[in-house]
Protein backbone atom coordinates (compact mmCIF):
# COMPACT_ATOMS: atom_id res chain seq x y z
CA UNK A 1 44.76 85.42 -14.16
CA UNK A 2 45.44 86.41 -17.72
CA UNK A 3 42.68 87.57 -20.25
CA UNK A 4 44.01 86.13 -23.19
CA UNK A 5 42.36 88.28 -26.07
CA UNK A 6 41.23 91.85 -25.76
CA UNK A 7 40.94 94.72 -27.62
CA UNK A 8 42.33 97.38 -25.62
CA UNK A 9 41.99 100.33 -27.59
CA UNK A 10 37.91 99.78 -27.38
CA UNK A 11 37.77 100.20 -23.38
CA UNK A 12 37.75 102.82 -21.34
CA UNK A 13 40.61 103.76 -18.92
CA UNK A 14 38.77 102.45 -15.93
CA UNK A 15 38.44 98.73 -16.99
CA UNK A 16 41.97 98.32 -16.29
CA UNK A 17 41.86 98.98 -12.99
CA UNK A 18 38.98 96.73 -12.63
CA UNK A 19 40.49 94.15 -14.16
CA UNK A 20 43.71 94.51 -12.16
CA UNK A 21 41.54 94.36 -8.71
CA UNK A 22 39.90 91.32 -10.07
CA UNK A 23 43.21 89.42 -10.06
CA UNK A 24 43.78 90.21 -13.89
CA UNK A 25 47.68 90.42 -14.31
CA UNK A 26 48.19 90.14 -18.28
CA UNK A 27 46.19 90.50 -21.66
CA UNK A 28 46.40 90.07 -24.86
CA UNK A 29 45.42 93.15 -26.67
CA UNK A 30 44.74 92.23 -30.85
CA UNK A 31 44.26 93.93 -33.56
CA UNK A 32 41.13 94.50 -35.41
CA UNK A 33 38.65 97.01 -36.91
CA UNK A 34 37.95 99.60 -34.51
CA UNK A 35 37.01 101.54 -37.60
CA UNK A 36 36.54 101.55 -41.29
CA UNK A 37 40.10 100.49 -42.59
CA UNK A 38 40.22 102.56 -45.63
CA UNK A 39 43.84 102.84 -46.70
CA UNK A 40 47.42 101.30 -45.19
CA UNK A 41 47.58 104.42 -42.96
CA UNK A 42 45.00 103.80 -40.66
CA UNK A 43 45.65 100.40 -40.26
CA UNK A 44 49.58 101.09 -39.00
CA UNK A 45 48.07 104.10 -36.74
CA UNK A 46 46.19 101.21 -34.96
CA UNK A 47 49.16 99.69 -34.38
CA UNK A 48 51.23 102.51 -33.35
CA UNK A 49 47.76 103.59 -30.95
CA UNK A 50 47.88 99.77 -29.29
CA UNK A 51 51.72 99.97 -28.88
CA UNK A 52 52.30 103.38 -27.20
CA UNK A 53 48.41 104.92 -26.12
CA UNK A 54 46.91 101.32 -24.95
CA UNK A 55 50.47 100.01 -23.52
CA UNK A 56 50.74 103.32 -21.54
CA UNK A 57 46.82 103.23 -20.00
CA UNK A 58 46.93 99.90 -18.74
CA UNK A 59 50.59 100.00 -17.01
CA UNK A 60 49.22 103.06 -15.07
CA UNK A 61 46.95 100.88 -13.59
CA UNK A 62 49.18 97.99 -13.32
CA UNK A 63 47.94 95.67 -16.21
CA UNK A 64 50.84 94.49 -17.93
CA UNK A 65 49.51 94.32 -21.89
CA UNK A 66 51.08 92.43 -24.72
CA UNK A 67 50.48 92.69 -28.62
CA UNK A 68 49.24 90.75 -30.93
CA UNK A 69 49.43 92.55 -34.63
CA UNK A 70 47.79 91.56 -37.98
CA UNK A 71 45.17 92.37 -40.56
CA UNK A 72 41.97 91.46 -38.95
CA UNK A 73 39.42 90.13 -41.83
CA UNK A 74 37.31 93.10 -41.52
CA UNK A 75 40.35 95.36 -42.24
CA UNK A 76 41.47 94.80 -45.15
CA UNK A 77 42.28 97.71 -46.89
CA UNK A 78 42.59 98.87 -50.52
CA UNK A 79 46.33 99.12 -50.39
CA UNK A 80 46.64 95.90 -47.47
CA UNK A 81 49.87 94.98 -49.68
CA UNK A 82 51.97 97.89 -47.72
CA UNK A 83 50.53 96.40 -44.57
CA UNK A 84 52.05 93.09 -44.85
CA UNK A 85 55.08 94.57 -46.13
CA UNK A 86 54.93 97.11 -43.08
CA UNK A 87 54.26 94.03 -40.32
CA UNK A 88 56.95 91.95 -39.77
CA UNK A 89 59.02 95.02 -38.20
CA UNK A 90 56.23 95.34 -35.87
CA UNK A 91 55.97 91.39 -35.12
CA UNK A 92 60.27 91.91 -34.10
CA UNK A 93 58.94 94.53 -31.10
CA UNK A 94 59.65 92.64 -27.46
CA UNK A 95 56.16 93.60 -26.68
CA UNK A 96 54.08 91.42 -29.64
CA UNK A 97 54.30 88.02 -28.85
CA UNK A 98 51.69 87.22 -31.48
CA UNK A 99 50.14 88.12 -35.42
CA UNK A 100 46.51 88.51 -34.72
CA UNK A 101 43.83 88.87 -35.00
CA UNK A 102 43.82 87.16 -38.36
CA UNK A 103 41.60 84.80 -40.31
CA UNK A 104 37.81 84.51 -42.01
CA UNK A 105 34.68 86.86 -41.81
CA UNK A 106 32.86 85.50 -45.38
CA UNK A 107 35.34 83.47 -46.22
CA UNK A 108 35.80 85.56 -49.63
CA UNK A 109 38.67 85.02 -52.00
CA UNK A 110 40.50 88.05 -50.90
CA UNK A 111 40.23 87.18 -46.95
CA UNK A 112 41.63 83.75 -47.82
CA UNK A 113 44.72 84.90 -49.92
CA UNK A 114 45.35 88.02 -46.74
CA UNK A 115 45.28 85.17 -44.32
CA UNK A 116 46.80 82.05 -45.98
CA UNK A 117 49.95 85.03 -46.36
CA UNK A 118 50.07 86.04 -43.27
CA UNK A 119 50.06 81.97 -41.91
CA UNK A 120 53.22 81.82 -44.23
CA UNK A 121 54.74 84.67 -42.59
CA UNK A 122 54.00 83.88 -38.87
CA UNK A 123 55.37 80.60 -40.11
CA UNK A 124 58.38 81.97 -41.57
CA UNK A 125 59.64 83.79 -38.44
CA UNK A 126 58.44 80.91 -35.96
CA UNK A 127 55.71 83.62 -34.36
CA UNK A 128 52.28 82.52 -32.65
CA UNK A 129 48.90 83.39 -34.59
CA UNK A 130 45.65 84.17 -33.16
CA UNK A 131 43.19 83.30 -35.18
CA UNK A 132 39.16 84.88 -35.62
CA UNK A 133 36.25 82.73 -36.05
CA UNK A 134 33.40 84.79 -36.83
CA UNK A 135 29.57 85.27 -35.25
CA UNK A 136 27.92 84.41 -38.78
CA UNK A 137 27.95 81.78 -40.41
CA UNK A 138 30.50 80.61 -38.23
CA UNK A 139 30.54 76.72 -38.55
CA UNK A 140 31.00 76.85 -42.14
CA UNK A 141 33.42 79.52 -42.56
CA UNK A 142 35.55 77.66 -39.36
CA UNK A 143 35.61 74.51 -41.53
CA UNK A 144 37.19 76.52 -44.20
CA UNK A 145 39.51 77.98 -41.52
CA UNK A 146 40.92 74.97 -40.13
CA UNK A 147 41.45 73.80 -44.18
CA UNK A 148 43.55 77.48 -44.54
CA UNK A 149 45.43 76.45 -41.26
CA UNK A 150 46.55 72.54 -41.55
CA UNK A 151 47.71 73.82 -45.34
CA UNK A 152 50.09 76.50 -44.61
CA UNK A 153 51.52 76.64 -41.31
CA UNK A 154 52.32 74.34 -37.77
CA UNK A 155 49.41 74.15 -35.82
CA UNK A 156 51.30 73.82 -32.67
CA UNK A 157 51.65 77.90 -33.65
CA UNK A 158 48.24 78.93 -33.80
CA UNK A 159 44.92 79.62 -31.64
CA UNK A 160 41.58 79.15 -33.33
CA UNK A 161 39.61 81.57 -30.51
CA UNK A 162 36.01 82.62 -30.09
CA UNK A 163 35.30 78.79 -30.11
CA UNK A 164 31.77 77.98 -28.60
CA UNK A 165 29.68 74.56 -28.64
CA UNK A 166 28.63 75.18 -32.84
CA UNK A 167 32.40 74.56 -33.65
CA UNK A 168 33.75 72.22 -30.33
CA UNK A 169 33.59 69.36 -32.44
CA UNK A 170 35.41 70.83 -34.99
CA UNK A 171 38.34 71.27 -33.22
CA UNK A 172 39.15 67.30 -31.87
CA UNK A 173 41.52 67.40 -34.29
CA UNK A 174 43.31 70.24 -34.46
CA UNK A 175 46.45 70.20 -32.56
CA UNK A 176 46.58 73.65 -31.93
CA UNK A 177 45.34 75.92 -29.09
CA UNK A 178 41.11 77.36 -28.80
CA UNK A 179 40.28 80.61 -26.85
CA UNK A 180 37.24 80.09 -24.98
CA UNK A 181 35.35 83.69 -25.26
CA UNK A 182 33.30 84.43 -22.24
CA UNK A 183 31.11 87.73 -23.75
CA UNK A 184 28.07 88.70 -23.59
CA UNK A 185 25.49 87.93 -26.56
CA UNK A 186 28.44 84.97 -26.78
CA UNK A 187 28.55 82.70 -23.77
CA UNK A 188 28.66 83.52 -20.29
CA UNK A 189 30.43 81.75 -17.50
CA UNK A 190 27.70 79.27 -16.85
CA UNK A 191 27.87 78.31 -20.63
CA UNK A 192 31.61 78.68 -20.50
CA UNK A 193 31.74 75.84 -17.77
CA UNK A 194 29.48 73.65 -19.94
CA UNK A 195 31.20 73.70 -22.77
CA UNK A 196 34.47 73.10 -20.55
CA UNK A 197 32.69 70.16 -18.48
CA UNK A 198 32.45 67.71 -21.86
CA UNK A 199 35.41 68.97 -23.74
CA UNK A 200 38.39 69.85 -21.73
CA UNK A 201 39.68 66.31 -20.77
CA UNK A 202 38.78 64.78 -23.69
CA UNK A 203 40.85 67.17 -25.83
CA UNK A 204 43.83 68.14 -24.12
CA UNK A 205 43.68 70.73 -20.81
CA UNK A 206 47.00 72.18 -22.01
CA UNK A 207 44.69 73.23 -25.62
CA UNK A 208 42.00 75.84 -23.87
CA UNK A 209 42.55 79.68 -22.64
CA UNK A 210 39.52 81.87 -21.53
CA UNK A 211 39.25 85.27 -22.67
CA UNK A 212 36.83 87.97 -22.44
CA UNK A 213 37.18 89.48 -26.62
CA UNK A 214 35.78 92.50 -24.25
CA UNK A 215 35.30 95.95 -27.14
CA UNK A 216 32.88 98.35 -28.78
CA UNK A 217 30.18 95.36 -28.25
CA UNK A 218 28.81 94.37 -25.52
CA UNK A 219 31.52 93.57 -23.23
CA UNK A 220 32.29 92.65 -19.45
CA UNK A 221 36.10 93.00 -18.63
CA UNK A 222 35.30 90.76 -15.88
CA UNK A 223 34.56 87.58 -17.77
CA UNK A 224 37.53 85.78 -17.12
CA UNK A 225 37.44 86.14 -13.32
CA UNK A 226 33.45 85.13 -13.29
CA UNK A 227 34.34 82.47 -15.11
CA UNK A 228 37.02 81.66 -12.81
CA UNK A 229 33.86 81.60 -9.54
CA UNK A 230 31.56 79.47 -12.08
CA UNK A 231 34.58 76.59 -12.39
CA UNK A 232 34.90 76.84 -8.36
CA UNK A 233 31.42 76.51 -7.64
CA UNK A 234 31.15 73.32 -10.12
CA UNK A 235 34.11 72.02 -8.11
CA UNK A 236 37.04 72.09 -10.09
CA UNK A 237 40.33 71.60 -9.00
CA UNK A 238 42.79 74.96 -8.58
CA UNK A 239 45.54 73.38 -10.58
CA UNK A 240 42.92 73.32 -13.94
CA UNK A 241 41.47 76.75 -13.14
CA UNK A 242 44.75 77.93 -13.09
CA UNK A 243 45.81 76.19 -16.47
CA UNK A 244 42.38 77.59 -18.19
CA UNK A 245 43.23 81.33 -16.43
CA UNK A 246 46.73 81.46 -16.53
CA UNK A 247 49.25 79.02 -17.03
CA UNK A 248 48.14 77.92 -20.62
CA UNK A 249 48.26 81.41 -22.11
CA UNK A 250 51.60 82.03 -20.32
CA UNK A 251 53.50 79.00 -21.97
CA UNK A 252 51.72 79.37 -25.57
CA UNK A 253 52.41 82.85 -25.85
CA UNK A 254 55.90 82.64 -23.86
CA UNK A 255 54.51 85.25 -21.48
């Protein structure tokens, strides 16, 4: 199985070796805001801390972690310029696959002009995107989103994630990939499998990957594997469980 969005830096050494006895192989750690973003500097310490402190924590317990890299909504800082200048030597590293986590929180003028550049640039160097959709207001500032996305880069690059059954029908046609987050005060597994039941034929079961966003909030780095024994008990067949757990994150993020 592979978690396909984390935040690594948020969780405590032990999760990863309950993850890795689950059956957890990979993640996908992403950037965010851990903590008030004030200037470039903290921002590129995140980095640096996911890279070389998070990397380090999870191999000891035999979770291989990738990197996703970006300047999460809530981050933007005063000087964000020297970020973006700053990130696409960090998006060259073997170990980020993706930019993340990027996109809307109030859909203000400066969020939109942070992400419509970094689209350009993921664009530009032919790099996946992982893409936030946000707890409020989240239908609206999705629509706005999706307009950001189809306008400025390949959709067959990005992942809208965090997408739940206010938004499903948002996303019929959109080409690209949606994380399902399985979290709680989110969805849990049950929900997970009923938004999965009605959607996952009908638009594409190469588009979905299940993830477990697990953080400072409530959190269970288990989610993916629950989710996992929800789809078996409703009787689906191995080969989609695996795509959903495994196989889909693996060929979008070249894993």
């Amino acid at each position: 199985m592979i978690d396909a969005h984390i935040h690594a830096d948020c969780r405590p050494y032990e999760d990863f070796e309950i993850m890795t006895v689950a059956g957890i192989e990979s993640a996908l750690t992403l950037a965010h805001d851990p903590m008030r973003m004030s200037t470039s500097a903290v921002v590129l310490d995140h980095f640096h801390r996911i890279l070389e402190n998070d990397f380090r924590r999870a191999t000891s317990n035999g979770l291989t972690l990738k990197a996703a890299l970006g300047l999460h909504p809530r981050s933007i800082c005063s000087d964000y310029e020297l970020v973006l200048e700053k990130l696409p030597e960090f998006l060259d590293r073997d170990e980020v696959v993706a930019l993340g986590e990027v996109g809307l929180e109030s859909a203000s003028r400066l969020e939109k002009e942070v992400f419509k550049t970094q689209l350009l640039m993921a664009g530009e160097m032919g790099i996946k995107v992982a893409v936030h959709t946000p707890r409020s207001n989240k239908r609206e500032v999705t629509i706005e989103t999706l307009s950001i996305i189809n306008d400025n880069i390949n959709t067959g690059l990005v992942v809208v994630d965090h997408v739940d059954p206010s938004i499903i029908d948002l996303m019929e046609d959109f080409e690209g990939m949606m994380g399902i987050t399985v979290q709680p005060q989110k969805m849990t597994p049950q929900e997970a499998v009923e938004l999965l039941d009605g959607t996952f034929e009908e638009y594409g079961p190469e588009r979905f990957m299940l993830d477990s966003d697990m953080s400072s909030s409530p959190s269970d780095p288990l989610s993916v594997p629950k989710t996992v024994h929800q789809l078996k008990l409703a009787g689906w067949e191995n080969k989609k469980i695996k795509m959903l757990s495994h196989d889909n994150a693996v060929n979008f993020y070249n894993l």
